[in-house]
N, C-alpha and C. Protein backbone atom coordinates (compact mmCIF):
# COMPACT_ATOMS: atom_id res chain seq x y z
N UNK A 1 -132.04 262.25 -44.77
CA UNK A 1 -131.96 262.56 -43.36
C UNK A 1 -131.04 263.75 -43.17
N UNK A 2 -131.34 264.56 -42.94
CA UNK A 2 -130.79 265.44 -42.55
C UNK A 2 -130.28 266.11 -41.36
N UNK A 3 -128.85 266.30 -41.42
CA UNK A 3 -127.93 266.29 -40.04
C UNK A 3 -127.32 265.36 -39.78
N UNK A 4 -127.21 264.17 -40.73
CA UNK A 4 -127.00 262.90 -39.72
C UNK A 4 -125.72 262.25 -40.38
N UNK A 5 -124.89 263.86 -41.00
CA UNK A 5 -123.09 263.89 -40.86
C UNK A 5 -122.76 262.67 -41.89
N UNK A 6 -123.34 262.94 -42.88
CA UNK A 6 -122.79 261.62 -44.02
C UNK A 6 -121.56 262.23 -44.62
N UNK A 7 -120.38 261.30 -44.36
CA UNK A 7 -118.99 261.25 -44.75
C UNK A 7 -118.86 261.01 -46.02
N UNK A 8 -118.25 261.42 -47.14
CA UNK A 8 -117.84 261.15 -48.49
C UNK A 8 -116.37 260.86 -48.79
N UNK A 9 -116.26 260.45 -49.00
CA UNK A 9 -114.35 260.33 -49.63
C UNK A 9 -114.44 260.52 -50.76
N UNK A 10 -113.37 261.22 -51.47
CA UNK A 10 -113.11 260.99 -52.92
C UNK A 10 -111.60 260.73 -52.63
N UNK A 11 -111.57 259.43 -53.76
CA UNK A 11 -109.95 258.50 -53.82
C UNK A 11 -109.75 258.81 -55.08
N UNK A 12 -110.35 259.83 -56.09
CA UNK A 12 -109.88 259.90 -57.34
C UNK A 12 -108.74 261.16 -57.29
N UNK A 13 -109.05 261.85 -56.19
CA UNK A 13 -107.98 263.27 -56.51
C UNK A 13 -106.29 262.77 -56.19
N UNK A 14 -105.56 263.36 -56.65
CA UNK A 14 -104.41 263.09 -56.85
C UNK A 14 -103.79 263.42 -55.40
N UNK A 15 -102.96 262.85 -54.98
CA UNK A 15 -102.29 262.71 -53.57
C UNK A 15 -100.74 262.80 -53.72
N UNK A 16 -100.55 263.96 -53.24
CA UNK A 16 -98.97 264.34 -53.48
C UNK A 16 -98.05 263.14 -52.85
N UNK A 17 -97.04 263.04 -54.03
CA UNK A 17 -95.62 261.72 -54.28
C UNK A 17 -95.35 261.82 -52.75
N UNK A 18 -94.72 260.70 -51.65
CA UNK A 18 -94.47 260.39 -50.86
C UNK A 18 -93.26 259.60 -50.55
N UNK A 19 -92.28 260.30 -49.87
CA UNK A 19 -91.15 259.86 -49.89
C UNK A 19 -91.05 258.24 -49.47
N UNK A 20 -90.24 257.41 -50.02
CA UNK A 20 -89.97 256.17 -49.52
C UNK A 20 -89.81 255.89 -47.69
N UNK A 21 -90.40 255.24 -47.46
CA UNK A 21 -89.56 255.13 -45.95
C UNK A 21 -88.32 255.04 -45.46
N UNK A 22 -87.89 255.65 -44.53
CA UNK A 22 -86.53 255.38 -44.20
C UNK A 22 -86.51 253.69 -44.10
N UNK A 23 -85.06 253.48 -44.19
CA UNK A 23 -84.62 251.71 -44.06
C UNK A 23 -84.54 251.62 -42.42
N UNK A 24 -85.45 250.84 -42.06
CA UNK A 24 -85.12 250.15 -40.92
C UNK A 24 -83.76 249.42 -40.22
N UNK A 25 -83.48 250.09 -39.50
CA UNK A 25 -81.88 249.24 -38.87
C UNK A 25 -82.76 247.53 -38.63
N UNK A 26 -81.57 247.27 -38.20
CA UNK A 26 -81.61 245.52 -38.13
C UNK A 26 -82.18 245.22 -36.78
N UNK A 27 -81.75 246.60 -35.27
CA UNK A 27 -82.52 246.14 -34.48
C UNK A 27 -84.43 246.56 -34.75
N UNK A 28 -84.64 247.58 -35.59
CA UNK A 28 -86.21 247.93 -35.42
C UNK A 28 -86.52 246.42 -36.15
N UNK A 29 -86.14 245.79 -37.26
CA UNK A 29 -86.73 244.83 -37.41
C UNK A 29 -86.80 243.50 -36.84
N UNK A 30 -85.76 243.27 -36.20
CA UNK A 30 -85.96 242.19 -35.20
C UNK A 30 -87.10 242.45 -34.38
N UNK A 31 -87.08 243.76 -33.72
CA UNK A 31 -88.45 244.37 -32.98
C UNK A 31 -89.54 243.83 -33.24
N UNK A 32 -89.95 244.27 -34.74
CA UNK A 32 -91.27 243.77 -35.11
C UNK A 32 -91.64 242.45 -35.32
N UNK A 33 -90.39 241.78 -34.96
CA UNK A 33 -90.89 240.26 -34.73
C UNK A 33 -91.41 239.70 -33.75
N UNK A 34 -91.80 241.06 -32.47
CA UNK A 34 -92.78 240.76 -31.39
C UNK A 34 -94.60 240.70 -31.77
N UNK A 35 -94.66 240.81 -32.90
CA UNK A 35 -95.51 240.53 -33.11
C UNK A 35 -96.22 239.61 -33.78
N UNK A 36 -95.14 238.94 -34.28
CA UNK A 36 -95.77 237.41 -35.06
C UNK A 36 -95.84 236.37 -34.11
N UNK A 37 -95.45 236.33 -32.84
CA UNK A 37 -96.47 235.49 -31.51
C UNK A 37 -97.80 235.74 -31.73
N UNK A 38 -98.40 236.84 -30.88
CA UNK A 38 -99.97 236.84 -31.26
C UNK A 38 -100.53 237.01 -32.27
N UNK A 39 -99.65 237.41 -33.40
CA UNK A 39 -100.87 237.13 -34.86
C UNK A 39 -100.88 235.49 -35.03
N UNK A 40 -99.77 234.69 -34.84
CA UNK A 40 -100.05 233.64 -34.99
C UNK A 40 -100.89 232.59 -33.98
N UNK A 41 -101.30 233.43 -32.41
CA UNK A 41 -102.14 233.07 -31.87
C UNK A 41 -103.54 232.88 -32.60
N UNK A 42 -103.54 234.43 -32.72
CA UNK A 42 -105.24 234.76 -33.16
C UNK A 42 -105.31 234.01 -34.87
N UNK A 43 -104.44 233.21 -35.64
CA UNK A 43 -104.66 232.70 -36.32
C UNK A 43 -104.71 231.16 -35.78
N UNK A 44 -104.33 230.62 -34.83
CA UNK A 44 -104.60 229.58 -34.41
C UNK A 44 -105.71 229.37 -34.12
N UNK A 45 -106.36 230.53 -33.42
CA UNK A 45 -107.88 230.81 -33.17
C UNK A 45 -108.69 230.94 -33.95
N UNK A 46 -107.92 230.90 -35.07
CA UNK A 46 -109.18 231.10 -36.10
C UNK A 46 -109.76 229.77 -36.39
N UNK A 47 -108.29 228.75 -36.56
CA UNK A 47 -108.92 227.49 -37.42
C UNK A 47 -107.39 226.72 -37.01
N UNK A 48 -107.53 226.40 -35.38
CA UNK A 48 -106.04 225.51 -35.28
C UNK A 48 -105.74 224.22 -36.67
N UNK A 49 -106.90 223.22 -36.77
CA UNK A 49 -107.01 222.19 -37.92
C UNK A 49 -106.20 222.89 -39.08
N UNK A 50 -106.97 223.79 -39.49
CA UNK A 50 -105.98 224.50 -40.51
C UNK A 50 -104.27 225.55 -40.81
N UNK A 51 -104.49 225.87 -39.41
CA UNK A 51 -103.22 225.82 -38.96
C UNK A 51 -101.95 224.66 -39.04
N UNK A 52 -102.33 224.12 -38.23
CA UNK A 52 -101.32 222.63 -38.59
C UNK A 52 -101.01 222.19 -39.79
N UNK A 53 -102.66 221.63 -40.73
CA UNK A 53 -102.15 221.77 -41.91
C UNK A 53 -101.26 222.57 -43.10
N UNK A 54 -101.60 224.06 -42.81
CA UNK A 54 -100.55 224.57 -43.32
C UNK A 54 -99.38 224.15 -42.86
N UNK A 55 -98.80 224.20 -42.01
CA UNK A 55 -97.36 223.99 -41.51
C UNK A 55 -96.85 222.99 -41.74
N UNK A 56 -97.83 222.11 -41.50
CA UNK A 56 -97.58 220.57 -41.89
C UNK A 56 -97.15 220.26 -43.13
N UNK A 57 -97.76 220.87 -44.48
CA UNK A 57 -97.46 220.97 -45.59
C UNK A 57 -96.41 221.84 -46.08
N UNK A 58 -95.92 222.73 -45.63
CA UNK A 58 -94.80 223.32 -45.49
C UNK A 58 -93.93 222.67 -45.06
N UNK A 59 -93.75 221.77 -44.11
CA UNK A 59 -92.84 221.35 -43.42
C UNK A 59 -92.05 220.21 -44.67
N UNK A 60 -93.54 219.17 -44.94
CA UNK A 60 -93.25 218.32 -45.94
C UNK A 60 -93.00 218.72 -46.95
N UNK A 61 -92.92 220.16 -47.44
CA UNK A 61 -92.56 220.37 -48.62
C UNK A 61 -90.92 220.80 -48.98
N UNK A 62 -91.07 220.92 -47.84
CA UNK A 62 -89.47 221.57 -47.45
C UNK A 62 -88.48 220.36 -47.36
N UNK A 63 -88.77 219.45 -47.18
CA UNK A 63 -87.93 217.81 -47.44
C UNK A 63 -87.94 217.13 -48.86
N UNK A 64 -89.34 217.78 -49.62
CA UNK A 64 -89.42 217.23 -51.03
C UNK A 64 -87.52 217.09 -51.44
N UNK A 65 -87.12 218.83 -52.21
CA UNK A 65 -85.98 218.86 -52.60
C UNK A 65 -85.18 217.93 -52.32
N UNK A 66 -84.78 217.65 -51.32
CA UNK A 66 -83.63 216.95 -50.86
C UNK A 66 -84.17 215.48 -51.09
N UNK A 67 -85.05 215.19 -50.67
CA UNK A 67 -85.33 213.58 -51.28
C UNK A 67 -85.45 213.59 -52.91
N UNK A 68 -85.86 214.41 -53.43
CA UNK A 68 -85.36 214.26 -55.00
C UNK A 68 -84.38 214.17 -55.38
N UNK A 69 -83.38 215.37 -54.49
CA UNK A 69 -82.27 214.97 -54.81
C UNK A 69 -81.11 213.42 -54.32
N UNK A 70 -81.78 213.18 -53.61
CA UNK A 70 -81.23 212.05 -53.13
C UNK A 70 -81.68 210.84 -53.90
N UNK A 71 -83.15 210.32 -53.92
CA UNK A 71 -83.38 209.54 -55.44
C UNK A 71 -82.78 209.80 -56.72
N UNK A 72 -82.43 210.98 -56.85
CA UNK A 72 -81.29 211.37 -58.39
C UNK A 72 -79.89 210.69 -58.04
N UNK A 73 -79.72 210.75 -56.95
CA UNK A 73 -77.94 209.76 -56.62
C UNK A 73 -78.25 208.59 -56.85
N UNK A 74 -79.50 208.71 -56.51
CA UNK A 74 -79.79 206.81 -56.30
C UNK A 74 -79.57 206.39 -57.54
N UNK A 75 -80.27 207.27 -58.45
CA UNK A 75 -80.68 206.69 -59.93
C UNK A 75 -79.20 206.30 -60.32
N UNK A 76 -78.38 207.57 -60.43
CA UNK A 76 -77.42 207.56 -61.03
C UNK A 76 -76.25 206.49 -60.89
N UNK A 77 -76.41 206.03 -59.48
CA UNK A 77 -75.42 204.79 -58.68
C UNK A 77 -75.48 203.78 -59.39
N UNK A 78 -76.94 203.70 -59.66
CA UNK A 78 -77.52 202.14 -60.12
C UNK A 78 -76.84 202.03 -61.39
N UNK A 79 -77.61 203.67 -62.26
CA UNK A 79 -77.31 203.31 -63.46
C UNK A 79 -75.19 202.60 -63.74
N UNK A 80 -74.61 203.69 -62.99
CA UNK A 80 -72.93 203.35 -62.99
C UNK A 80 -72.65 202.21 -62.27
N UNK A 81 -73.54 201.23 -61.67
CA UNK A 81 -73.53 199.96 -61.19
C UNK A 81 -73.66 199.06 -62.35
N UNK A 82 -75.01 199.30 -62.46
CA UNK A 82 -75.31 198.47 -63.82
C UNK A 82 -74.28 197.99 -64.66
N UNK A 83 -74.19 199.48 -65.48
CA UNK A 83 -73.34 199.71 -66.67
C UNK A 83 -71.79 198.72 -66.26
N UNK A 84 -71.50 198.74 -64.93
CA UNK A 84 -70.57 198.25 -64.97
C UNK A 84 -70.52 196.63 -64.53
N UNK A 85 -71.44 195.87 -64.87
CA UNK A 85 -71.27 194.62 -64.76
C UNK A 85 -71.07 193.89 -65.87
N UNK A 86 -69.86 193.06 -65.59
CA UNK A 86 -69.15 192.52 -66.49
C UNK A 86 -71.16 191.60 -67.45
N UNK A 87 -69.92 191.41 -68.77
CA UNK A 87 -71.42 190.11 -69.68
C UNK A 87 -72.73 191.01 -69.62
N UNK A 88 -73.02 192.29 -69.78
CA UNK A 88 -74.30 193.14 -69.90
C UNK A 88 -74.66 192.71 -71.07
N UNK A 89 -76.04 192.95 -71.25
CA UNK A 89 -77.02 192.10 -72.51
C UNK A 89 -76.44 193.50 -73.50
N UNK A 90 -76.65 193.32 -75.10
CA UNK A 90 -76.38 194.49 -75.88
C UNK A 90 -77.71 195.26 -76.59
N UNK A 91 -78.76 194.67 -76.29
CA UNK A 91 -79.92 194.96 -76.75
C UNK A 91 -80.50 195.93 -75.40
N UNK A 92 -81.68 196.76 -75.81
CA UNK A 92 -82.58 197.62 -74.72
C UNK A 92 -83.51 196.25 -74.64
N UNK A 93 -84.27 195.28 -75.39
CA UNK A 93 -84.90 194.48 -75.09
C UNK A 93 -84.28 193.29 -74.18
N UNK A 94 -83.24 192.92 -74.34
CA UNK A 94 -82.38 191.80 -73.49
C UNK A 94 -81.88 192.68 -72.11
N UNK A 95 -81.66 193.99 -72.28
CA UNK A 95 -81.64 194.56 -71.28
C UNK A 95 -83.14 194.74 -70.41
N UNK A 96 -84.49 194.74 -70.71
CA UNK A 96 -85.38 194.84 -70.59
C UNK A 96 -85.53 193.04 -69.75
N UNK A 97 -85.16 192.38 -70.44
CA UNK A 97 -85.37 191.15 -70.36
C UNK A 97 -84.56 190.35 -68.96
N UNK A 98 -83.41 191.00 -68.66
CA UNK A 98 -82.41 190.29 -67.90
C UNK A 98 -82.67 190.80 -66.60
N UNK A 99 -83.88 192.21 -66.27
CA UNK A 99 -84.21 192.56 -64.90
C UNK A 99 -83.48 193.34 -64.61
N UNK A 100 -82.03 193.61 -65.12
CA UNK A 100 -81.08 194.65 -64.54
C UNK A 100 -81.25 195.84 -64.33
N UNK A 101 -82.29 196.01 -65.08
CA UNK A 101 -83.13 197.74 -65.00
C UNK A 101 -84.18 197.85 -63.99
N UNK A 102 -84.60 196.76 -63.68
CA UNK A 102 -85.34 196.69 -62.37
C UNK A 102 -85.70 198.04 -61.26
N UNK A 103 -84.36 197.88 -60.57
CA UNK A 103 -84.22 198.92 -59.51
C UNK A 103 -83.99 200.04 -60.16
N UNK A 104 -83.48 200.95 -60.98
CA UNK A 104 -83.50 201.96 -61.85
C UNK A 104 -84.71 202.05 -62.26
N UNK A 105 -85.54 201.14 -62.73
CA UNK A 105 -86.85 201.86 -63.56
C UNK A 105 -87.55 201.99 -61.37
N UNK A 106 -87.65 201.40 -60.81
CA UNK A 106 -88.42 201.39 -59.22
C UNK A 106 -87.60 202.96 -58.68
N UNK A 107 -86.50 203.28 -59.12
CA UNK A 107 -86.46 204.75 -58.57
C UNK A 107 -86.41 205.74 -59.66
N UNK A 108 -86.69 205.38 -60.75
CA UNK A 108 -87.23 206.60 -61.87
C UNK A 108 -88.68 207.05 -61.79
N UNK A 109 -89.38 205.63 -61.09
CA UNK A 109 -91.02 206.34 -60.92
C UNK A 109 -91.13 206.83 -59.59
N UNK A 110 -90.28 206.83 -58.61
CA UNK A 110 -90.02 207.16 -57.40
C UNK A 110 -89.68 208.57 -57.45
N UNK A 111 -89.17 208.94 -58.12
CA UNK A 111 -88.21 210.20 -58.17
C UNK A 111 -89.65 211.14 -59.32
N UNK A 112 -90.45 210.52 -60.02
CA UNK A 112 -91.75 211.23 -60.56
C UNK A 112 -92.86 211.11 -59.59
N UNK A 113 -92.84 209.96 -58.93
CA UNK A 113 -94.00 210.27 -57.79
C UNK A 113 -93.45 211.06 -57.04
N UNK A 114 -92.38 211.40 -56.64
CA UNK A 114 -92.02 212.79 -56.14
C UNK A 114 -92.00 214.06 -56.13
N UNK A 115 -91.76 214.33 -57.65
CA UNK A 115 -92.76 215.53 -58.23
C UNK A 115 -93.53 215.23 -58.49
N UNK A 116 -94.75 214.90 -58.39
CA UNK A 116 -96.35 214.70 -58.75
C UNK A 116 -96.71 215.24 -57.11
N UNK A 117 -96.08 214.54 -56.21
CA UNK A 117 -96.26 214.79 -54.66
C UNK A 117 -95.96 216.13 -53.98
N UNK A 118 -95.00 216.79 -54.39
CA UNK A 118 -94.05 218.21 -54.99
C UNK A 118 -95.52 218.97 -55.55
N UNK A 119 -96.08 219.06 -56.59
CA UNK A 119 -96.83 219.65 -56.96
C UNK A 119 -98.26 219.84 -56.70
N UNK A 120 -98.65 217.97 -55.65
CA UNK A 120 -99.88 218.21 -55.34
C UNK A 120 -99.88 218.98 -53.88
N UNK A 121 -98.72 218.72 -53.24
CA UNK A 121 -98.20 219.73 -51.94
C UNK A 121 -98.45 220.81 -52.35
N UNK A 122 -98.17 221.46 -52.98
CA UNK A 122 -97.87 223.03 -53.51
C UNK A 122 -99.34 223.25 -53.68
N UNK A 123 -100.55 222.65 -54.90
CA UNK A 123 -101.78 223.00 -54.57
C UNK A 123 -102.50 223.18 -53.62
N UNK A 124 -102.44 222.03 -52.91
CA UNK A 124 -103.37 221.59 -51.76
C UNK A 124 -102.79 223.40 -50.48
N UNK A 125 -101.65 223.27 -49.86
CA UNK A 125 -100.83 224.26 -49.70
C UNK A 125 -101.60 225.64 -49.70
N UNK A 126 -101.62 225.88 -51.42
CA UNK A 126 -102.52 227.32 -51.59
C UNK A 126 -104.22 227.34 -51.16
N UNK A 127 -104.36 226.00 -51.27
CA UNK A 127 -105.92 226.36 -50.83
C UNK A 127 -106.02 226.22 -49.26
N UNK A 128 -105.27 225.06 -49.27
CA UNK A 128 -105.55 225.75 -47.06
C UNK A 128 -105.22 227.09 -47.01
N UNK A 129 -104.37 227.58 -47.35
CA UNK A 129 -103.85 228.97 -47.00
C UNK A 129 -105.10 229.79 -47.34
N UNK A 130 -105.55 229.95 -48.41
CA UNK A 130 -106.80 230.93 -49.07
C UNK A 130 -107.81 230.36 -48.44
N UNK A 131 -108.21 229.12 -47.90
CA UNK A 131 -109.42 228.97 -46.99
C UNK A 131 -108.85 229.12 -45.55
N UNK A 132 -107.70 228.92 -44.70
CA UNK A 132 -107.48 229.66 -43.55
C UNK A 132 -107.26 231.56 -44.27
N UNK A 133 -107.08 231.92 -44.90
CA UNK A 133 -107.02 233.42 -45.03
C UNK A 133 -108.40 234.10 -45.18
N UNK A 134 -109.26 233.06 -45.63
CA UNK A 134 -110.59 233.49 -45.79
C UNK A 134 -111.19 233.64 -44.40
N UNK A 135 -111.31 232.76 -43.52
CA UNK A 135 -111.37 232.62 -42.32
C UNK A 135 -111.11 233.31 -41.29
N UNK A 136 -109.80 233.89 -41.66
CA UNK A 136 -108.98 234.96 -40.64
C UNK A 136 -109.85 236.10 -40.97
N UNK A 137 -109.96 236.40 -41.76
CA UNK A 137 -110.42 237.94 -42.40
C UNK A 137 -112.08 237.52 -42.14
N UNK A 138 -112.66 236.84 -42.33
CA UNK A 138 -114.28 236.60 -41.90
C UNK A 138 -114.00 236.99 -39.94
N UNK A 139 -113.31 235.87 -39.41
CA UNK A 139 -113.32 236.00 -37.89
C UNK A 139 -112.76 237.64 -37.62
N UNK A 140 -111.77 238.22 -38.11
CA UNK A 140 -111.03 239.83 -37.67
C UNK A 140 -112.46 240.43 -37.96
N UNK A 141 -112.99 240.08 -39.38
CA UNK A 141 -113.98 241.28 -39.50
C UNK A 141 -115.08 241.36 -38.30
N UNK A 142 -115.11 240.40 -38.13
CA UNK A 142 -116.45 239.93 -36.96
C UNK A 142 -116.46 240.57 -35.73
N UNK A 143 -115.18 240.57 -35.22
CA UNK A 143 -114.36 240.87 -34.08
C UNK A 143 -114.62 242.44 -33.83
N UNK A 144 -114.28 243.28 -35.17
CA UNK A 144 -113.85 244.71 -35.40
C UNK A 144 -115.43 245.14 -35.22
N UNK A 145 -116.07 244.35 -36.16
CA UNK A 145 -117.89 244.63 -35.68
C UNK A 145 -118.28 244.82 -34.25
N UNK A 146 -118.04 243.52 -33.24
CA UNK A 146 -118.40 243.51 -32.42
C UNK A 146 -117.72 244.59 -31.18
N UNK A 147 -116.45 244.58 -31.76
CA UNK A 147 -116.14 245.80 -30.96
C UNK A 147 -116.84 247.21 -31.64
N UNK A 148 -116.87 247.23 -32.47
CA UNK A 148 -117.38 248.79 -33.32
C UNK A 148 -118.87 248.68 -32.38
N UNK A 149 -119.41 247.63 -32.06
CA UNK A 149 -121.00 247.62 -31.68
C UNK A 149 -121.23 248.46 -30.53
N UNK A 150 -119.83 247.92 -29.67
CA UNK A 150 -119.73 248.33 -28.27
C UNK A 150 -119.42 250.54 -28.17
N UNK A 151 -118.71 250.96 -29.37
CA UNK A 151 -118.57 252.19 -29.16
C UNK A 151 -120.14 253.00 -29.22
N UNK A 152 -119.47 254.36 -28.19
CA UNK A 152 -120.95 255.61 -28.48
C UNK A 152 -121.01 256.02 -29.97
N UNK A 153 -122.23 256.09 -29.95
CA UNK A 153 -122.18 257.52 -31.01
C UNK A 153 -121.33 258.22 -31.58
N UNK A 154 -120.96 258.94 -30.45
CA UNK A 154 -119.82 260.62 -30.23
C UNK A 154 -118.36 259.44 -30.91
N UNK A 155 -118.40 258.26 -30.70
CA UNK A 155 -117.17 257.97 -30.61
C UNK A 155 -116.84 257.78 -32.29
N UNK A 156 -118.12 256.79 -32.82
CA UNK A 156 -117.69 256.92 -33.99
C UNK A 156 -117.70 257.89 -34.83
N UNK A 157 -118.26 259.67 -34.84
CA UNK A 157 -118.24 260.39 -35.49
C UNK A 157 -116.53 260.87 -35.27
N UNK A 158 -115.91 260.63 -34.05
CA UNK A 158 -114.58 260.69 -34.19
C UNK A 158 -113.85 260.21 -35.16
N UNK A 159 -112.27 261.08 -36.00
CA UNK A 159 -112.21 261.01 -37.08
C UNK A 159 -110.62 259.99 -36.45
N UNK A 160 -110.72 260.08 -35.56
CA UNK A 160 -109.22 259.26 -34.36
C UNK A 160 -109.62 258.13 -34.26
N UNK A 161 -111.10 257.69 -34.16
CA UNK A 161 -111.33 256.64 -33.82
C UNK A 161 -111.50 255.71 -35.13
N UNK A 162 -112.47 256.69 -36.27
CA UNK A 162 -112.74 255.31 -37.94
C UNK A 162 -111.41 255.46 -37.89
N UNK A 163 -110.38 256.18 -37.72
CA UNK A 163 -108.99 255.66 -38.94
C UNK A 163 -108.55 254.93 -37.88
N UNK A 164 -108.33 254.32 -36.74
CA UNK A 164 -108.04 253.34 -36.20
C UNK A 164 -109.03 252.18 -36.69
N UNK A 165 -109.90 252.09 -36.40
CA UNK A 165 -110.69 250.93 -37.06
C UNK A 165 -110.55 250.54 -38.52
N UNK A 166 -110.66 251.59 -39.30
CA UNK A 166 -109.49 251.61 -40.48
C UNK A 166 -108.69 250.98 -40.67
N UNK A 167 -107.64 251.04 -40.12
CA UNK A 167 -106.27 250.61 -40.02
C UNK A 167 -106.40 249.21 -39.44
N UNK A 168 -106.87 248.94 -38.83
CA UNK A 168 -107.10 247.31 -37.95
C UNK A 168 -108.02 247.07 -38.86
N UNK A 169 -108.92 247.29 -39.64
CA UNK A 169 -109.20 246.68 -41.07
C UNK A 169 -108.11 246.35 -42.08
N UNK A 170 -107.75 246.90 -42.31
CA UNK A 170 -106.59 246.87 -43.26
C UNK A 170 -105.28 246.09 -43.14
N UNK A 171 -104.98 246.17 -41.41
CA UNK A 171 -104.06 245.56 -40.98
C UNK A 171 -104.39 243.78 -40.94
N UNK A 172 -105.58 243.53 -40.97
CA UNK A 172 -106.30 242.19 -40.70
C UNK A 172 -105.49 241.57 -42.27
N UNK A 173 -105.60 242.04 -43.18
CA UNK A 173 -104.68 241.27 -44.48
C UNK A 173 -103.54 241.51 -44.68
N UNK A 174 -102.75 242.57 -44.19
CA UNK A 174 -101.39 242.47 -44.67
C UNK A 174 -101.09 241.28 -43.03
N UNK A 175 -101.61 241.61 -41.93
CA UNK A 175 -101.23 240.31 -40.98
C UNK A 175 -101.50 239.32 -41.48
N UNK A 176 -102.13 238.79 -42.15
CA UNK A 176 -102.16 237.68 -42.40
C UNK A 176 -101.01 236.71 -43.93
N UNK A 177 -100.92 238.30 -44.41
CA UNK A 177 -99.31 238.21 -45.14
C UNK A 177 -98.42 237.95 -44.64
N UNK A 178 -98.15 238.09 -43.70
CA UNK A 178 -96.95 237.98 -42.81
C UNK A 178 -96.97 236.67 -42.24
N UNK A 179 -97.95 236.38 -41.98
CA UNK A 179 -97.88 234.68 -41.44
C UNK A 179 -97.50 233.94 -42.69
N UNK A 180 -98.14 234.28 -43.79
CA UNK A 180 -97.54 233.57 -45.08
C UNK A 180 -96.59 233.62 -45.25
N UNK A 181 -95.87 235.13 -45.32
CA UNK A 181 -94.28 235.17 -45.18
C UNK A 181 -93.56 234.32 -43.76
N UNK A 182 -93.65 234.09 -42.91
CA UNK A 182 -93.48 233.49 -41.51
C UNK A 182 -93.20 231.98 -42.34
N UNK A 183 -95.03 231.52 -42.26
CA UNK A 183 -94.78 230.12 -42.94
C UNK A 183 -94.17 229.42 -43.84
N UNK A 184 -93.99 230.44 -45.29
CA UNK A 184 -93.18 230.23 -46.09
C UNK A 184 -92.05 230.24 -45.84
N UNK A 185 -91.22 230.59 -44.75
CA UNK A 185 -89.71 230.05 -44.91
C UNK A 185 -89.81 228.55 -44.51
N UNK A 186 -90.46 228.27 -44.09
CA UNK A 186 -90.48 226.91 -43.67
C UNK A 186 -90.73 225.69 -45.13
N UNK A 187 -91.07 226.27 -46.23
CA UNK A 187 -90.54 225.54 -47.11
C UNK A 187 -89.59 226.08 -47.81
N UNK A 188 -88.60 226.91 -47.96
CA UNK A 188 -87.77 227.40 -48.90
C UNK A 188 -86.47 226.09 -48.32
């Protein structure tokens, strides 16, 4: 077809070194925290169910630590309880036998179903996230279409207008990094 302005890029030629960005003061970045309200809208919109769940699992994961560590006191109480009752059996089998290990062995599998729970959190976790991230980026792309549908002609041969659409392509995954970063403090 001829005339009908076919664009080429080449990404192989070399692109002169680019200085680092300046460091942001402390107020520009507080700033940009006006914007993790509505990204986390339009991710609610994507898939509230999955929303929650992430957070939800974050939330619970973020209590794991401390209840491990708190079943580790436990363990340890018992065991310096134990140990210290007068007439203790001298055998591991008479010890086995007399029940005293009882509550120690009930928070040693407590304290492993904890990490087992710890780790199936952490899976489960990455795949809501990668199936809400899949989601986000299916619904943005959809969005960017349907608005792209609505421009003229004249508009998209504008070179102001693809690198905005561009950029709100592009921006659709590092936003959705940022909610990960967002969410993730919520288990650290």
């Amino acid at each position: 077809m001829a005339g009908a302005g076919v664009r080429i890029q080449i990404h192989s030629m070399a692109r002169p070194r680019q200085s680092p960005p300046p460091i942001k003061s402390f107020r520009e970045r507080l700033g940009a925290l006006r914007h993790v309200g509505p990204l986390f809208l339009l991710v609610w919109g994507t898939s509230a169910p999955l929303t929650i769940a992430t957070i939800s699992i974050r939330l619970i994961r973020s209590m794991l630590p401390v209840s491990t560590l708190y079943v580790g006191k436990l363990i340890i109480d018992e065991v310096i309880r134990t140990a210290a009752l007068p007439g203790h059996p001298d055998t591991w089998r008479a010890w086995a036998a007399s029940g005293l290990l009882d509550r120690t062995m009930q928070l040693i599998l407590l304290e492993f179903a904890l990490a087992i729970g710890a780790d199936m959190l952490s899976r489960s976790g990455s795949l809501v996230d990668r199936i809400l991230g899949i989601k986000f980026s299916i619904s943005t792309t959809i969005r960017l279409m349907e608005h792209s549908a609505t421009l003229d002609l004249e508009q998209f041969e504008d070179s102001e207008v693809q690198d905005r659409l561009e950029r709100a392509r592009t921006q659709t995954f590092q936003g959705l990094g940022v909610m990960g970063q967002v969410f993730g403090k919520c288990r650290r």
